[in-house]
C-alpha atoms as a PDB file:
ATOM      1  CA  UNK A   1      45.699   8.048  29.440  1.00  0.00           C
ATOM      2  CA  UNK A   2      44.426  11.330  27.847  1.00  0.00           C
ATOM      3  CA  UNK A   3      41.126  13.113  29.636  1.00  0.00           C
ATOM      4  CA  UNK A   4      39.686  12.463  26.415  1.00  0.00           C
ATOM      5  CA  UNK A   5      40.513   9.180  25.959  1.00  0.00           C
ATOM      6  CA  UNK A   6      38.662   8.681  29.013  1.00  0.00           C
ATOM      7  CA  UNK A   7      35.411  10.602  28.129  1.00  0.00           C
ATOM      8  CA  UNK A   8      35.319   8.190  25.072  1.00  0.00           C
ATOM      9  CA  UNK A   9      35.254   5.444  27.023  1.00  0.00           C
ATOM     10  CA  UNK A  10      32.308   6.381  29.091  1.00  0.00           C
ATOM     11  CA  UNK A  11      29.013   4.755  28.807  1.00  0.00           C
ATOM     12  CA  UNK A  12      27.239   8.058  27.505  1.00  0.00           C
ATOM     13  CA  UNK A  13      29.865   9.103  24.783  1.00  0.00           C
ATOM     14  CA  UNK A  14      29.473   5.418  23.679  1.00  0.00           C
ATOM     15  CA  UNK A  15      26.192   5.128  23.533  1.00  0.00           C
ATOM     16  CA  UNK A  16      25.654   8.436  21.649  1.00  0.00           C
ATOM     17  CA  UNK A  17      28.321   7.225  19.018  1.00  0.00           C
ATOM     18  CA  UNK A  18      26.333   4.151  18.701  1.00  0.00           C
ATOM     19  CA  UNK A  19      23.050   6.357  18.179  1.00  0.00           C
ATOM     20  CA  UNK A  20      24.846   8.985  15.817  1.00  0.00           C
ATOM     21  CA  UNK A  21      25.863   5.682  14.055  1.00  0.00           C
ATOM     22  CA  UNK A  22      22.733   4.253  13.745  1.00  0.00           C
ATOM     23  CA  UNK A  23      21.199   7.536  12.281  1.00  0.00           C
ATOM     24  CA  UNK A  24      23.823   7.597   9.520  1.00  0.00           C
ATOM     25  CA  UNK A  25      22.633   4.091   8.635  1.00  0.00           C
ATOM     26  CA  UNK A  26      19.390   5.372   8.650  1.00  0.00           C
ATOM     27  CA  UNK A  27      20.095   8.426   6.368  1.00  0.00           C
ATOM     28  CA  UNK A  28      21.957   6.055   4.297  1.00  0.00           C
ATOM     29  CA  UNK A  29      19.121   3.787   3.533  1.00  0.00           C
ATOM     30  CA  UNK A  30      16.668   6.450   2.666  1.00  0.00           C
ATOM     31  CA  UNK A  31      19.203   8.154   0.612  1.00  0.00           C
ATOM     32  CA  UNK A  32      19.769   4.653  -1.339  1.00  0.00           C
ATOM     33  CA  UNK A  33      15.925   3.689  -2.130  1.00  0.00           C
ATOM     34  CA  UNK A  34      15.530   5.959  -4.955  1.00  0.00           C
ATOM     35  CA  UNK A  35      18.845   4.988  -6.875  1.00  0.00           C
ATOM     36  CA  UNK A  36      18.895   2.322  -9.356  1.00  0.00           C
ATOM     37  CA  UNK A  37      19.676  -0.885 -10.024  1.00  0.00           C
ATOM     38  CA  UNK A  38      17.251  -1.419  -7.378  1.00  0.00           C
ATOM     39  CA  UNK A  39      17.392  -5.039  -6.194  1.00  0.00           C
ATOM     40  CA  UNK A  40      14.062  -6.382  -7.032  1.00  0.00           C
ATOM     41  CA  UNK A  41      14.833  -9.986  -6.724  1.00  0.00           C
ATOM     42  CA  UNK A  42      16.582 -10.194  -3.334  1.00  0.00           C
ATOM     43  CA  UNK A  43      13.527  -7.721  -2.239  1.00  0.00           C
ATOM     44  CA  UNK A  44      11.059 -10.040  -3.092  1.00  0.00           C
ATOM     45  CA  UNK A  45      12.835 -13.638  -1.371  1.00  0.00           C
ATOM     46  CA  UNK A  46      13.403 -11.367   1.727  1.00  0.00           C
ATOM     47  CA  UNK A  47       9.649 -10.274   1.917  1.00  0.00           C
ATOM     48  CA  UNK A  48       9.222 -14.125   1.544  1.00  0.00           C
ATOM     49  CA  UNK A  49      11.829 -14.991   3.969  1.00  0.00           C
ATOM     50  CA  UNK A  50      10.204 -12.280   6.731  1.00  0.00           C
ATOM     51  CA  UNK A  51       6.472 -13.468   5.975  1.00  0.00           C
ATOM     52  CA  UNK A  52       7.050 -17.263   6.233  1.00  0.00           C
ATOM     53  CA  UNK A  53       8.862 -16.844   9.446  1.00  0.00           C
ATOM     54  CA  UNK A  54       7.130 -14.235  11.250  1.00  0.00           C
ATOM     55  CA  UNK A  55       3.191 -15.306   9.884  1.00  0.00           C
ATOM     56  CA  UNK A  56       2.285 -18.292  11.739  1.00  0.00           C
ATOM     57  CA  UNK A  57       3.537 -17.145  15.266  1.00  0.00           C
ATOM     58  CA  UNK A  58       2.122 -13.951  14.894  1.00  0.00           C
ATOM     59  CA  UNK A  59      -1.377 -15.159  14.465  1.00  0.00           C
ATOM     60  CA  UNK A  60      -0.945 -17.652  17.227  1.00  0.00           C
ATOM     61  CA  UNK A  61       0.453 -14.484  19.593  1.00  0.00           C
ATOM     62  CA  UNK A  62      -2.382 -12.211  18.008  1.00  0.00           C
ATOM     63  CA  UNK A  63      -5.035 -14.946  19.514  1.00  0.00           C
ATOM     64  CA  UNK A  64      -4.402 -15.236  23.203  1.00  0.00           C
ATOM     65  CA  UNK A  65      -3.443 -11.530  23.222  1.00  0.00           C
ATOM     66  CA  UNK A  66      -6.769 -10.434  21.708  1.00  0.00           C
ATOM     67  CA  UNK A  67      -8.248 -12.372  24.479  1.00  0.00           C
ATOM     68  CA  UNK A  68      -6.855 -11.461  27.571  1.00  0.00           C
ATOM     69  CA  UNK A  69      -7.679  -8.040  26.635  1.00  0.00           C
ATOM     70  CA  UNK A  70     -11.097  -8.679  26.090  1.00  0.00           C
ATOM     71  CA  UNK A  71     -11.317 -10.595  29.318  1.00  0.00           C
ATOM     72  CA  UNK A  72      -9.692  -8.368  31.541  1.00  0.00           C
ATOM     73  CA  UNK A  73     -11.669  -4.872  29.601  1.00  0.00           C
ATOM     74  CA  UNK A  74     -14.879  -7.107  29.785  1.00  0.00           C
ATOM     75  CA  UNK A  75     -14.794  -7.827  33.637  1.00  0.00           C
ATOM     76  CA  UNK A  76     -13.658  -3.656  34.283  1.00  0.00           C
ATOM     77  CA  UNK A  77     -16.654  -2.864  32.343  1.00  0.00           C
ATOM     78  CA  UNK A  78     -19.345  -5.527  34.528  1.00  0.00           C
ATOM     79  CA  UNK A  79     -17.647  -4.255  37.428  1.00  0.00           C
ATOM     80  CA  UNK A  80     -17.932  -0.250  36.934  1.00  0.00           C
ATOM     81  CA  UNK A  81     -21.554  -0.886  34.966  1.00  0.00           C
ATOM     82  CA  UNK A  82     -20.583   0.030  31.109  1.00  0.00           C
ATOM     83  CA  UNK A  83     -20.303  -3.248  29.424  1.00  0.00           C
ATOM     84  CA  UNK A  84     -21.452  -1.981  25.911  1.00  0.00           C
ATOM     85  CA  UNK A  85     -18.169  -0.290  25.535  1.00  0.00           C
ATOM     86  CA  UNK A  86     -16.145  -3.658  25.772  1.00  0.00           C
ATOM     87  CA  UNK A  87     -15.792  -3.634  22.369  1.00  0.00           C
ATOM     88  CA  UNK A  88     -14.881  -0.183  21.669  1.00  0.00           C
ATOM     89  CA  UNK A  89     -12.306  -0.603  24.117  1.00  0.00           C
ATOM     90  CA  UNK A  90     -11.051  -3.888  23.512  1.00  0.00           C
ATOM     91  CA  UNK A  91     -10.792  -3.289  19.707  1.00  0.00           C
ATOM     92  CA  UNK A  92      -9.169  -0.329  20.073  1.00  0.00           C
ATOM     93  CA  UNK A  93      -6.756  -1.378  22.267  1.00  0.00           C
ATOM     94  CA  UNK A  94      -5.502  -4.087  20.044  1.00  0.00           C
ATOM     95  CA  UNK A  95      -5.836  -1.773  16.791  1.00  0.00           C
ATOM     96  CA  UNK A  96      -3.745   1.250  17.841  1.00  0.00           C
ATOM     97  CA  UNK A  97      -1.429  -0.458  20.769  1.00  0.00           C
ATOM     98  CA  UNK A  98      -1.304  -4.075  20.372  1.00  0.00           C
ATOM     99  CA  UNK A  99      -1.223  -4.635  16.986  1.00  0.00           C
ATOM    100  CA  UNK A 100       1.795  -2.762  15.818  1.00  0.00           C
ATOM    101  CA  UNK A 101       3.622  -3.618  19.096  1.00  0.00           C
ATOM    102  CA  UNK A 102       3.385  -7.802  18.492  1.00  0.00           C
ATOM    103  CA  UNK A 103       4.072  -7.087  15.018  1.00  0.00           C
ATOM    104  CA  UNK A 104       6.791  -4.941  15.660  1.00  0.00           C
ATOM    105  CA  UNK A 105       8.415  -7.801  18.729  1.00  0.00           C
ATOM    106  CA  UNK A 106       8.219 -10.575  16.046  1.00  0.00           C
ATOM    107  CA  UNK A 107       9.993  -9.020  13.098  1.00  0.00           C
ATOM    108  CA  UNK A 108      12.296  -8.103  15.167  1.00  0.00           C
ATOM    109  CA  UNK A 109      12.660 -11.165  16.676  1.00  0.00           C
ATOM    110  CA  UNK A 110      12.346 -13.499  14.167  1.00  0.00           C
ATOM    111  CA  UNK A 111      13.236 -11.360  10.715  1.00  0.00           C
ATOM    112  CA  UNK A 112      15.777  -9.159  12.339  1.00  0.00           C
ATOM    113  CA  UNK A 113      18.121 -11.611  14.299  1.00  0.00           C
ATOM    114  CA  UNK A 114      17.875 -13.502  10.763  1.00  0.00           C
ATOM    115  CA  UNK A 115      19.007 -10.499   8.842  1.00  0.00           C
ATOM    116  CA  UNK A 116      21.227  -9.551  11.924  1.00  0.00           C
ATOM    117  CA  UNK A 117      22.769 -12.976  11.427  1.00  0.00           C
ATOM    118  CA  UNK A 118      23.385 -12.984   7.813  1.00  0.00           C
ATOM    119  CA  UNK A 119      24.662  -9.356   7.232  1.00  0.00           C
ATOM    120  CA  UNK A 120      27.271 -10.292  10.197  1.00  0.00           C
ATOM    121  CA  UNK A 121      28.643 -13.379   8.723  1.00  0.00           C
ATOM    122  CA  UNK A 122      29.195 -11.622   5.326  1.00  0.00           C
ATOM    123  CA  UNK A 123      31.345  -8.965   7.401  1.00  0.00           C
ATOM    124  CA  UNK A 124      33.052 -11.678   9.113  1.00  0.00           C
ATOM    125  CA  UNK A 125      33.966 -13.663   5.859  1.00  0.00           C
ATOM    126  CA  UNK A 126      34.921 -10.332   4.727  1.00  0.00           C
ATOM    127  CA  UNK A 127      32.450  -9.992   1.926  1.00  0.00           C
ATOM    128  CA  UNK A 128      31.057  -6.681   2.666  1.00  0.00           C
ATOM    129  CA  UNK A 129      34.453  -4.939   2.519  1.00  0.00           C
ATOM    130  CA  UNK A 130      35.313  -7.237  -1.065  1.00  0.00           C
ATOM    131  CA  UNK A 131      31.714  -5.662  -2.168  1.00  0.00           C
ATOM    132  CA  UNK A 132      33.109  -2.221  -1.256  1.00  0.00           C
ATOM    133  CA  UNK A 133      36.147  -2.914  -3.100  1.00  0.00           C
ATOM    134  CA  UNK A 134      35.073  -4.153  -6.175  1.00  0.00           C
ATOM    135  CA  UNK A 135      32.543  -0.503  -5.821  1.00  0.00           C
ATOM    136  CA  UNK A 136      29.611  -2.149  -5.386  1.00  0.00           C
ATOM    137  CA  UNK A 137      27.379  -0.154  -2.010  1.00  0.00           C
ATOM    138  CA  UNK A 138      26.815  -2.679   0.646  1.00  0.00           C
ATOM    139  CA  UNK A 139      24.056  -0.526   1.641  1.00  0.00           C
ATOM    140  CA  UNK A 140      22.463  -0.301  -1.571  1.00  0.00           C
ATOM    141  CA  UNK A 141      22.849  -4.137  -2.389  1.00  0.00           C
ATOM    142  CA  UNK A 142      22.187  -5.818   0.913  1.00  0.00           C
ATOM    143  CA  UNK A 143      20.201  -3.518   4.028  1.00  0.00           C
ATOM    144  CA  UNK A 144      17.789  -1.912   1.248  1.00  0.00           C
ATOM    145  CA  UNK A 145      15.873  -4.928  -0.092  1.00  0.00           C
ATOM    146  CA  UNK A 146      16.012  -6.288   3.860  1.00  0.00           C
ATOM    147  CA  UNK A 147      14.911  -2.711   5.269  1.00  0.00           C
ATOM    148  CA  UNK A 148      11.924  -2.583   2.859  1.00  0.00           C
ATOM    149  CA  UNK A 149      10.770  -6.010   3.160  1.00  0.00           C
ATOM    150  CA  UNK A 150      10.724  -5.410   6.783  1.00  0.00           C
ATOM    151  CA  UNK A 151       8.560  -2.452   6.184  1.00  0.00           C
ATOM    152  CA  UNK A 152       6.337  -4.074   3.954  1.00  0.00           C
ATOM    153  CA  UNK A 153       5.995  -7.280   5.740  1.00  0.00           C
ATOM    154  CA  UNK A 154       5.315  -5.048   9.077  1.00  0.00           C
ATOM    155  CA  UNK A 155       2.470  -3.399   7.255  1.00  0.00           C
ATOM    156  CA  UNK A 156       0.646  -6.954   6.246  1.00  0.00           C
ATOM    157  CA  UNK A 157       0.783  -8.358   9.342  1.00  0.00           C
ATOM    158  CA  UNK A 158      -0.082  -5.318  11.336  1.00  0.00           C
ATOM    159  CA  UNK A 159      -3.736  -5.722   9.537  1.00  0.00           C
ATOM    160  CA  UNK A 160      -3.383  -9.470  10.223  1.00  0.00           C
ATOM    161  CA  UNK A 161      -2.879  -9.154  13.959  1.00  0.00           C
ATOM    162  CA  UNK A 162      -6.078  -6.467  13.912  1.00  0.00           C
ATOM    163  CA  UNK A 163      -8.069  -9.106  12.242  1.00  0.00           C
ATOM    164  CA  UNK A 164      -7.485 -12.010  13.826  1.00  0.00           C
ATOM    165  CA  UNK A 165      -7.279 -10.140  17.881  1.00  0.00           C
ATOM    166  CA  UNK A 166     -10.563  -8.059  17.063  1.00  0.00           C
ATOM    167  CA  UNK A 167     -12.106 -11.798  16.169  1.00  0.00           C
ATOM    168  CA  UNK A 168     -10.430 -13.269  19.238  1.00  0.00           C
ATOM    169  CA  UNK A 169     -11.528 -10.434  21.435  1.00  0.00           C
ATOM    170  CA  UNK A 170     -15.294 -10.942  20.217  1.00  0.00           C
ATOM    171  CA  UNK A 171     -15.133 -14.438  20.611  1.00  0.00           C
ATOM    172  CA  UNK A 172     -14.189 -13.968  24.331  1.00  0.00           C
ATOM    173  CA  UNK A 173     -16.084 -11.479  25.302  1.00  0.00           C
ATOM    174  CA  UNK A 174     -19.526 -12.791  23.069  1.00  0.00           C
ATOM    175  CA  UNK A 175     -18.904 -16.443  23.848  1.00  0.00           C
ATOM    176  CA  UNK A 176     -16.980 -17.000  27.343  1.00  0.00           C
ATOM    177  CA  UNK A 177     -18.204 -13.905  29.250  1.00  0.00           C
ATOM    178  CA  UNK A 178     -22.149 -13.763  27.291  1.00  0.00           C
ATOM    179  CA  UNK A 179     -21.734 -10.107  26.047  1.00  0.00           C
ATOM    180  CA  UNK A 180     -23.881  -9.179  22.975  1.00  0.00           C
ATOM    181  CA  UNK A 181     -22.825  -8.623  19.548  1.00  0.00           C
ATOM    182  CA  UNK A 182     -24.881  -6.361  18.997  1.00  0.00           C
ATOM    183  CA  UNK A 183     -23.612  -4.099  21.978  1.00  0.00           C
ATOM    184  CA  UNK A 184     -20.120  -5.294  21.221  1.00  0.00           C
ATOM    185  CA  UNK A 185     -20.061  -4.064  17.182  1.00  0.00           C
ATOM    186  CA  UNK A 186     -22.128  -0.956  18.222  1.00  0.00           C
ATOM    187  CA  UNK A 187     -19.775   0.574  20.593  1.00  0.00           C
ATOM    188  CA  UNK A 188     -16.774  -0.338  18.379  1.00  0.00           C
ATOM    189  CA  UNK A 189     -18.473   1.712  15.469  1.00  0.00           C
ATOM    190  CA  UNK A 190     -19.796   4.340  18.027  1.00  0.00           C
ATOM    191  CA  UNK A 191     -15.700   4.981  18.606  1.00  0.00           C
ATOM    192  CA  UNK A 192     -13.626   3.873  16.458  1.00  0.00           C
ATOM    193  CA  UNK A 193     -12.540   6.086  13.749  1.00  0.00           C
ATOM    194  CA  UNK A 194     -10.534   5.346  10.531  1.00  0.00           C
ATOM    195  CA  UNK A 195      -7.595   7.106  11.515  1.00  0.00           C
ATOM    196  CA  UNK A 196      -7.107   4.797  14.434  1.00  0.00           C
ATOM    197  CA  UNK A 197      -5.997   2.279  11.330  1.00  0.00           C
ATOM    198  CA  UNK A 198      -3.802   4.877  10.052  1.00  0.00           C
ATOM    199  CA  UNK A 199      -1.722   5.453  12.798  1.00  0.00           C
ATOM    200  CA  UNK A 200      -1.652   1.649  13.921  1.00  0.00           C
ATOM    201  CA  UNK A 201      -0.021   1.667  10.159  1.00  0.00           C
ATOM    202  CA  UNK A 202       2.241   4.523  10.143  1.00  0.00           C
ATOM    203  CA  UNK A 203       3.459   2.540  13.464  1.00  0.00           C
ATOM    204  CA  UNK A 204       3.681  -0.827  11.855  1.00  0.00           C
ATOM    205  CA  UNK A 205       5.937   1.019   8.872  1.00  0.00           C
ATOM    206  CA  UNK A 206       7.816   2.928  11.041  1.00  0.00           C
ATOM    207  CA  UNK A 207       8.833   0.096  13.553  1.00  0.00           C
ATOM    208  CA  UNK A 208       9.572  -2.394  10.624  1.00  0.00           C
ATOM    209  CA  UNK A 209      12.131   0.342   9.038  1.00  0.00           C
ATOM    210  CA  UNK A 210      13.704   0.680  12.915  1.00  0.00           C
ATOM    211  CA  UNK A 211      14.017  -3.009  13.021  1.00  0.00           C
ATOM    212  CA  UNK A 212      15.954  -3.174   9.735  1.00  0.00           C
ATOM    213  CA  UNK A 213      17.897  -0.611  10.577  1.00  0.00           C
ATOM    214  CA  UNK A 214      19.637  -1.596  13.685  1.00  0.00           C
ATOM    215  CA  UNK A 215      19.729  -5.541  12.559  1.00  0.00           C
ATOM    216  CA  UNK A 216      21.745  -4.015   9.514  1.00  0.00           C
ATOM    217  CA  UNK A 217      23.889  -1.936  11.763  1.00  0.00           C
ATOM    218  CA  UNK A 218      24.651  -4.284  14.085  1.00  0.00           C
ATOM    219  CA  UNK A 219      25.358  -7.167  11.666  1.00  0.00           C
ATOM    220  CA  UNK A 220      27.750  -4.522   9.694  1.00  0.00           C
ATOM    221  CA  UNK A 221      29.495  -3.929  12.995  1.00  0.00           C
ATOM    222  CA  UNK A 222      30.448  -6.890  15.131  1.00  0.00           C
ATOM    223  CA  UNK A 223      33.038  -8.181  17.211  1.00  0.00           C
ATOM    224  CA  UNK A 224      35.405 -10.474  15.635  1.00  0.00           C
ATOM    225  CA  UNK A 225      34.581 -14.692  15.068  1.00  0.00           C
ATOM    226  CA  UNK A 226      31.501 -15.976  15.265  1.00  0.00           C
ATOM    227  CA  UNK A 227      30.633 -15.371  18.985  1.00  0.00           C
ATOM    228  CA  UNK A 228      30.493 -11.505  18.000  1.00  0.00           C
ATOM    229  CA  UNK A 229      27.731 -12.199  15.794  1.00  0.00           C
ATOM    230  CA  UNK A 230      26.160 -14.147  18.068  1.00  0.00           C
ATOM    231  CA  UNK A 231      26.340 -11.292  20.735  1.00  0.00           C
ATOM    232  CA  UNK A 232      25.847  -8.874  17.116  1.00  0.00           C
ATOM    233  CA  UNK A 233      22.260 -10.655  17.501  1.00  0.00           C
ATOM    234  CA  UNK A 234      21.128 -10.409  21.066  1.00  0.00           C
ATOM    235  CA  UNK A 235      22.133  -6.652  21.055  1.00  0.00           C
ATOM    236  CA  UNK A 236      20.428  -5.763  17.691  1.00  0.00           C
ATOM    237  CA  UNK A 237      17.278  -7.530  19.303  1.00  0.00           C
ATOM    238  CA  UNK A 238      17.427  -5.518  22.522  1.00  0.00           C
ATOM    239  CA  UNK A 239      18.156  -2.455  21.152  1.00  0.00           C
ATOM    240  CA  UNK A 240      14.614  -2.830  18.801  1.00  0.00           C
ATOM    241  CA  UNK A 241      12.740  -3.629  21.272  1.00  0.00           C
ATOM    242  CA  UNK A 242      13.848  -0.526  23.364  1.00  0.00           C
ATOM    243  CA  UNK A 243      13.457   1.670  20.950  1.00  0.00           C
ATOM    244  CA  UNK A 244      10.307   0.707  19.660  1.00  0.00           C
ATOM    245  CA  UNK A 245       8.370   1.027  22.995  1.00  0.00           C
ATOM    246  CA  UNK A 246      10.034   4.378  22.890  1.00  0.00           C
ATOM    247  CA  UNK A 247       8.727   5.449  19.304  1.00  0.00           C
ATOM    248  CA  UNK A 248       5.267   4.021  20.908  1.00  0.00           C
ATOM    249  CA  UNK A 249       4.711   6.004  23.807  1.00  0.00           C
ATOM    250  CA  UNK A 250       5.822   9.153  21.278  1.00  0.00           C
ATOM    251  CA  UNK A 251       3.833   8.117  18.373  1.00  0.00           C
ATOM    252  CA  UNK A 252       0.761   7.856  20.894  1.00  0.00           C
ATOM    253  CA  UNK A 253       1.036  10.869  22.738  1.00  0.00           C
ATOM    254  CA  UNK A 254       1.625  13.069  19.424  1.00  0.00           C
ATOM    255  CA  UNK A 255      -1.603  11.089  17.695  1.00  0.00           C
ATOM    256  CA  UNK A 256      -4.181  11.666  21.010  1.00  0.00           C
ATOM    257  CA  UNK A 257      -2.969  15.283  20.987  1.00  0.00           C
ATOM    258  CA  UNK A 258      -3.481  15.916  16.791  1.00  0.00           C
ATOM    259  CA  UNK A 259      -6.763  13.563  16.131  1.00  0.00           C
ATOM    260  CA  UNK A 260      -9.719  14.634  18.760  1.00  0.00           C
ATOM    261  CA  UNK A 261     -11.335  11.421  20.136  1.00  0.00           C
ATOM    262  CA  UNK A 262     -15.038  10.587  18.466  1.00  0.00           C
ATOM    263  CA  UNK A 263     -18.129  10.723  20.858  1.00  0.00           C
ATOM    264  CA  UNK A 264     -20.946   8.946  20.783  1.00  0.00           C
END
């Protein structure tokens, strides 16, 4: 065997030729979006598809989470004497970080493994390569309507999650440990600032098109039978959810850096 067979077998040649990969798809997509016929239809049944799997348990994950950040921020507060910035706190916690993150986990996990799923047992029956016979783009017709109703449907529920965990963090912290509303809404309008929305947003938009992206590529690429899509799946999930925490942590740090915090 070659010396460069064997530095394209290593585990960092690989994974960079999975990344490069990935980015082409991405490039691909955005390239693809302005060009017409654009599939209207099969954009609007996957928006449906995403929202009517992804709605309910995102509400019921929005709830608890919104709560056990309002408990735990409430008791810090009693404990260090400043418990009329449990709401600031709390509510911004779940706007800028939360939000986009459970939104982000489910469309992944739900939408994505479904797309994941689908686009892989097309390339198995060996309808994505009769599509790129007959000249019809793959991309075009199948990961653009999924990539933008994954965007979309990211966005929606972002501002559902904020909703319904600022409501569930009130509740807790009014109701369970006897904080004031008045203190509670004061603080969070004391703080909060409207691009704090924005960039929980931009997040929600940007994770939903990452999501897409890498179910697409992974259902376009699997191993053969139906246990490669299976294993297509799992990888396209893990791979989201590992880059998404990563696009986080860069998203924040660029955001506290460019928008100056509001005093009181």
């Amino acid at each position: 065997m070659s010396p460069t067979t064997k530095r394209s077998k290593t585990p960092g040649v690989a994974a960079l030729r999975q990344v490069g990969r990935i980015s082409t798809l991405a490039w691909e997509v955005l390239r693809a979006i302005p060009r017409r016929p654009f599939q209207f239809r099969e954009f609007i049944q996957q928006c449906w598809f995403f929202a009517s799997v992804t709605i309910l348990p995102t509400a019921l994950v929005a709830i608890p989470f919104g709560a056990v950040i309002a408990l735990q921020l409430g008791s810090l507060t009693q404990q260090i004497g400043a418990q009329s910035f449990t709401g600031a706190a709390s509510a911004l916690a779940i706007v800028q970080q939360a939000s986009p993150l459970i939104t982000a986990l489910l469309v992944a996990g739900a939408g994505g493994s479904a797309v994941c799923a689908d686009i892989g047992a097309r390339k198995i029956r060996e309808e994505i390569d009769a599509m790129e016979v007959l000249g019809v783009s793959p991309v075009q017709r199948l990961i653009v309507p999924r990539v933008l109703a994954a965007m979309v449907v990211a966005v929606l529920l972002n501002g559902l999650v904020s909703v319904v965990g600022t409501m569930g963090g009130y509740f807790f912290n009014v109701i369970m440990q006897g904080g004031t509303p008045g203190a509670y809404l004061a603080s969070f309008n004391a703080l909060a600032q409207l691009p704090d929305l924005w960039i929980s947003e931009i997040k929600a938009l940007l994770y939903g098109f990452v999501a897409g992206v890498v179910a697409a590529y992974r259902g376009l690429n699997p191993a053969a039978g139906p246990k490669g899509v299976g294993d297509a799946v799992n990888q396209a999930v893990v791979i989201t959810f590992l880059l998404l925490f990563l696009i986080n942590v860069v998203l924040t740090g660029i955001y506290l850096q460019i928008v100056p915090s509001k005093g009181l």
